[in-house]
N, C-alpha and C. Protein backbone atom coordinates (compact mmCIF):
# COMPACT_ATOMS: atom_id res chain seq x y z
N UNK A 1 37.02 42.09 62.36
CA UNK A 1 35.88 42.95 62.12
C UNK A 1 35.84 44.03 63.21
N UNK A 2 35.37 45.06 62.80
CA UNK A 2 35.25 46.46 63.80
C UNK A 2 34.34 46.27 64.91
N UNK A 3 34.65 46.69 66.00
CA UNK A 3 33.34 46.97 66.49
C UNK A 3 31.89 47.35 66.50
N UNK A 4 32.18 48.53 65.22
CA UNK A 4 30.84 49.40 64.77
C UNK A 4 30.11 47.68 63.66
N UNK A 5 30.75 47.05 62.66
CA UNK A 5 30.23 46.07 62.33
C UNK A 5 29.80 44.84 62.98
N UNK A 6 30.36 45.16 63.82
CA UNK A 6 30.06 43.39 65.01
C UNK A 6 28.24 44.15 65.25
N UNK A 7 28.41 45.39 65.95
CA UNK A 7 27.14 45.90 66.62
C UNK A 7 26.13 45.62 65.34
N UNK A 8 26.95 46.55 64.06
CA UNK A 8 25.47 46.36 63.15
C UNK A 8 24.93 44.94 62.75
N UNK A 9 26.32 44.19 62.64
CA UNK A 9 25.34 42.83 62.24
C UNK A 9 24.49 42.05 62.90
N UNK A 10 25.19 42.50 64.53
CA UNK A 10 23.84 41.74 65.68
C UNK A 10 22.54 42.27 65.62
N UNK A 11 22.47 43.91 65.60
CA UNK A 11 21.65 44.33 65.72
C UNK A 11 20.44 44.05 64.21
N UNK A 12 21.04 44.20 62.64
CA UNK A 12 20.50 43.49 61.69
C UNK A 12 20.20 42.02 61.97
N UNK A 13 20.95 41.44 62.68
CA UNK A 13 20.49 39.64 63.30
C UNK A 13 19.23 39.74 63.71
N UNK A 14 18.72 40.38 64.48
CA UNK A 14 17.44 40.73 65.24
C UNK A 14 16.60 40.94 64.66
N UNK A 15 16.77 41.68 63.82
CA UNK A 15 15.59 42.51 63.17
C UNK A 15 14.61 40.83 62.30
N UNK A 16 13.48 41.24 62.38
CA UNK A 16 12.52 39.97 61.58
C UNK A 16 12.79 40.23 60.17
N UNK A 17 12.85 39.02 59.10
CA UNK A 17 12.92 38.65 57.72
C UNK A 17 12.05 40.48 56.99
N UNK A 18 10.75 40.19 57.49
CA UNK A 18 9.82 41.56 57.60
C UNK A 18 10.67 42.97 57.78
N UNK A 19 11.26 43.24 58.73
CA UNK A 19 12.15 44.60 59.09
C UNK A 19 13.45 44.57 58.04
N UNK A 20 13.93 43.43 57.72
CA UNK A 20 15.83 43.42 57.08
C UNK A 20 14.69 43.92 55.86
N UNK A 21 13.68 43.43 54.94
CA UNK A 21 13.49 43.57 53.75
C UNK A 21 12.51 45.00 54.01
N UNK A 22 11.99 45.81 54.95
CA UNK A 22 11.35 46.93 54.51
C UNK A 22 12.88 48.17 54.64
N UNK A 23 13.26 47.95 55.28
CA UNK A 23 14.87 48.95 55.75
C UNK A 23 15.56 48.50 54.23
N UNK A 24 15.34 47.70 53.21
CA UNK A 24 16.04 46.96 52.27
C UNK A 24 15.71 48.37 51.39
N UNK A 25 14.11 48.11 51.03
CA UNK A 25 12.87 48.72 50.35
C UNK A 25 13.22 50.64 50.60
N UNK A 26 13.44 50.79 52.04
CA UNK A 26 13.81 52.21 52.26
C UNK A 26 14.86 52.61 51.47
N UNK A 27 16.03 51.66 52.00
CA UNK A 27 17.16 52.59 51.38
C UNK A 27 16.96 52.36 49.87
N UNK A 28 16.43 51.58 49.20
CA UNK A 28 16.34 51.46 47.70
C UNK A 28 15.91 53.13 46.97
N UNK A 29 14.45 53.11 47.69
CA UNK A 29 13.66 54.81 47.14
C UNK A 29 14.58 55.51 47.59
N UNK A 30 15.40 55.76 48.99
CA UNK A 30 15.70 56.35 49.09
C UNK A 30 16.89 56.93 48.41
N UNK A 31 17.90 55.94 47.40
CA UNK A 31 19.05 56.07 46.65
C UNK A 31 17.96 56.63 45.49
N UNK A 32 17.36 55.80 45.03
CA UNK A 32 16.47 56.36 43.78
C UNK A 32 16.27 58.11 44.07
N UNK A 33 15.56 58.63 45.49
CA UNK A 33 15.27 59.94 45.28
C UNK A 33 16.51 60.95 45.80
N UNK A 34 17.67 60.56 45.78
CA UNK A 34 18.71 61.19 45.89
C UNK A 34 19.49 61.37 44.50
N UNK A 35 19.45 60.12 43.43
CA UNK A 35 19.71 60.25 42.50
C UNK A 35 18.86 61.18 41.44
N UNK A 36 17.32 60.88 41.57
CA UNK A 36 16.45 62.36 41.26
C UNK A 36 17.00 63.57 40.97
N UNK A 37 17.25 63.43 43.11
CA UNK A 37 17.11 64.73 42.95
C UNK A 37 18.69 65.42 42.14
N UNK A 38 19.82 64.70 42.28
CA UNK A 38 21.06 64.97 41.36
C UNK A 38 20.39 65.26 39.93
N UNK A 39 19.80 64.23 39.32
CA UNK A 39 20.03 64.49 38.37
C UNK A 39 18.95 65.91 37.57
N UNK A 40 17.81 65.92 38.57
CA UNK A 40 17.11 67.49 37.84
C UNK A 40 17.57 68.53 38.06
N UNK A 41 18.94 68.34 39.52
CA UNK A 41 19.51 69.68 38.99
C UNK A 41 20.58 70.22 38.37
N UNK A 42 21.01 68.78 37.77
CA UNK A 42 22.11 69.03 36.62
C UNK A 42 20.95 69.10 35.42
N UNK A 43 20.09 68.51 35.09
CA UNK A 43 19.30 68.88 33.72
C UNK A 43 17.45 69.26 34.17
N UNK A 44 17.51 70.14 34.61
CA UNK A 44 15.74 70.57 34.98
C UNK A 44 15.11 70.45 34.19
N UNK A 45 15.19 70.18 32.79
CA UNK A 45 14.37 69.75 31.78
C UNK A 45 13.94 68.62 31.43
N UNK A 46 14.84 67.61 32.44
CA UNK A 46 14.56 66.34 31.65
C UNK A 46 12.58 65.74 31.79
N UNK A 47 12.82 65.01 30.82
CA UNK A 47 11.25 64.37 30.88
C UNK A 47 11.29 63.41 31.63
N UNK A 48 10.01 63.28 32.08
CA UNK A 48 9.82 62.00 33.50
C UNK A 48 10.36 60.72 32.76
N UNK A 49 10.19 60.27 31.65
CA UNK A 49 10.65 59.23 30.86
C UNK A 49 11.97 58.82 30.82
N UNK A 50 12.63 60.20 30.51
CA UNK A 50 13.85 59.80 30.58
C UNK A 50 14.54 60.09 31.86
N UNK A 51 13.65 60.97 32.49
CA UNK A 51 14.54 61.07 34.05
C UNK A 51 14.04 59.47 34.88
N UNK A 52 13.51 58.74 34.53
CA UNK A 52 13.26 57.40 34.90
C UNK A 52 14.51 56.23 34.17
N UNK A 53 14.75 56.69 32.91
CA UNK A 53 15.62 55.76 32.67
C UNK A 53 17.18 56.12 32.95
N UNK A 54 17.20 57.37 33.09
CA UNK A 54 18.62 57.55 33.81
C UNK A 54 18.71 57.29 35.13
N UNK A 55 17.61 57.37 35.73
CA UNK A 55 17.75 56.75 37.31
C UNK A 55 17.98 55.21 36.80
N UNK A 56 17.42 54.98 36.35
CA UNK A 56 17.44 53.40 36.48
C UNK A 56 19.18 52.75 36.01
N UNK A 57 19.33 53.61 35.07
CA UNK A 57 21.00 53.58 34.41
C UNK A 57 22.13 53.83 35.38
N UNK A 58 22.03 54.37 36.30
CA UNK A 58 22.40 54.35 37.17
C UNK A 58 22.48 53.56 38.63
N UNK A 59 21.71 52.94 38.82
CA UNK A 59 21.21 52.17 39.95
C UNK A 59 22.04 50.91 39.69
N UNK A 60 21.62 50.58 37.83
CA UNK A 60 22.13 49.11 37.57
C UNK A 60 23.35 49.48 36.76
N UNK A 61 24.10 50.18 37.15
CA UNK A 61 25.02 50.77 36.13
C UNK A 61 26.39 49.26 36.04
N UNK A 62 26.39 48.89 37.28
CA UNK A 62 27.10 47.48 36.94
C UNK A 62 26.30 46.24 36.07
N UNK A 63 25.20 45.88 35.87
CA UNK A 63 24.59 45.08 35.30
C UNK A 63 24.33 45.02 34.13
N UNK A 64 25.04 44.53 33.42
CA UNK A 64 25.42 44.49 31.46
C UNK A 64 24.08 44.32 31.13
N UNK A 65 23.78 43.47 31.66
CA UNK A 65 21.61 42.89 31.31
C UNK A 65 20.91 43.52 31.14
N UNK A 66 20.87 44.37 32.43
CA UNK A 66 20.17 45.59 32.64
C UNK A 66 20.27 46.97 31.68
N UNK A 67 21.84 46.92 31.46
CA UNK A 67 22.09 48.09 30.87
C UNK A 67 21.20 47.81 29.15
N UNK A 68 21.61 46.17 28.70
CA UNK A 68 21.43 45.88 27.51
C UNK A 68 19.99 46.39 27.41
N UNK A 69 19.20 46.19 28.34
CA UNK A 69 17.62 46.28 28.52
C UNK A 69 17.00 47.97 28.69
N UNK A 70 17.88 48.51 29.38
CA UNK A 70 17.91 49.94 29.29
C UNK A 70 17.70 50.21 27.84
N UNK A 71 18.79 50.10 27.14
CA UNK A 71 19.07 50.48 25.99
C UNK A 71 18.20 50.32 24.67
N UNK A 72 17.82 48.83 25.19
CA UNK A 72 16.46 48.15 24.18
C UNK A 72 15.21 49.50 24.23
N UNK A 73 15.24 49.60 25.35
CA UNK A 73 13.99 50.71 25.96
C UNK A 73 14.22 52.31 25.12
N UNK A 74 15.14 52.82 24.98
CA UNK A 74 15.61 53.60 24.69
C UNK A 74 15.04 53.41 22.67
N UNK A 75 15.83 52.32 22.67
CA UNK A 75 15.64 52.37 21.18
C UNK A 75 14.02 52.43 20.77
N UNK A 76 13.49 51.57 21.59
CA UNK A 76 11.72 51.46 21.08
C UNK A 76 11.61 53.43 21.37
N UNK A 77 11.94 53.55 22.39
CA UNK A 77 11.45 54.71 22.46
C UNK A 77 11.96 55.95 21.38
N UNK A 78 13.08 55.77 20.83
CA UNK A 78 13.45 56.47 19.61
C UNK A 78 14.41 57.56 20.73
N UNK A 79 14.91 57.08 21.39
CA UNK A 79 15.34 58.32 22.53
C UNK A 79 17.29 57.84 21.81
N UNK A 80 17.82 56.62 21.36
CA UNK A 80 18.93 56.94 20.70
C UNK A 80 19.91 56.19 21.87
N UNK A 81 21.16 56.91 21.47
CA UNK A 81 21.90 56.71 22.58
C UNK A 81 22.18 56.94 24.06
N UNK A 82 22.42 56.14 25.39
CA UNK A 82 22.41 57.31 26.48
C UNK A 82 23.50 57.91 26.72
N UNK A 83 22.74 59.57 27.18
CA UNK A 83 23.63 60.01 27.36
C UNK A 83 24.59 59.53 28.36
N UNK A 84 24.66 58.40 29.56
CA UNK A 84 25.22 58.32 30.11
C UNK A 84 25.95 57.19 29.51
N UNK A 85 25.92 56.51 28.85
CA UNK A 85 27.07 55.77 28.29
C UNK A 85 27.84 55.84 27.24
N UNK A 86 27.60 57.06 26.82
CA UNK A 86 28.33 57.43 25.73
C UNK A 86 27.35 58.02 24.67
């Protein structure tokens, strides 16, 4: 293991149950509002609805479950296929 990983894992060792899960919580929004912001400025039109479910399509883009559940969502909503999976 590297040095730079030896440091981070001691230093994550330290941190309280409380600190590992709010730094968890940060970087979560924080991927969420980076992906945002990608995606309104490839489509500035999108609707909050669906700019919510393409964030989300993305986040869980490995998770078949998720995706299946995406998709369920999609259909109630009459929104069709996503565009991101084809």
């Amino acid at each position: 293991m590297s040095n730079i990983n030896e440091l981070f894992d001691r230093r994550i060792g330290k941190l309280s149950t409380a600190e590992r899960l709010s730094r968890t919580a940060d970087c979560f929004q924080a991927m969420q509002k980076m992906i945002r912001h990608s995606l309104l400025k490839s489509n500035p039109g999108l609707s909050e609805n669906e700019l919510r479910l393409q964030i989300a399509e993305r986040m869980y883009l490995t998770d078949q479950k998720a995706q299946r559940l995406l998709q369920q969502i999609r259909n109630l909503n009459g929104s069709g296929d996503s565009p991101t999976n084809g």
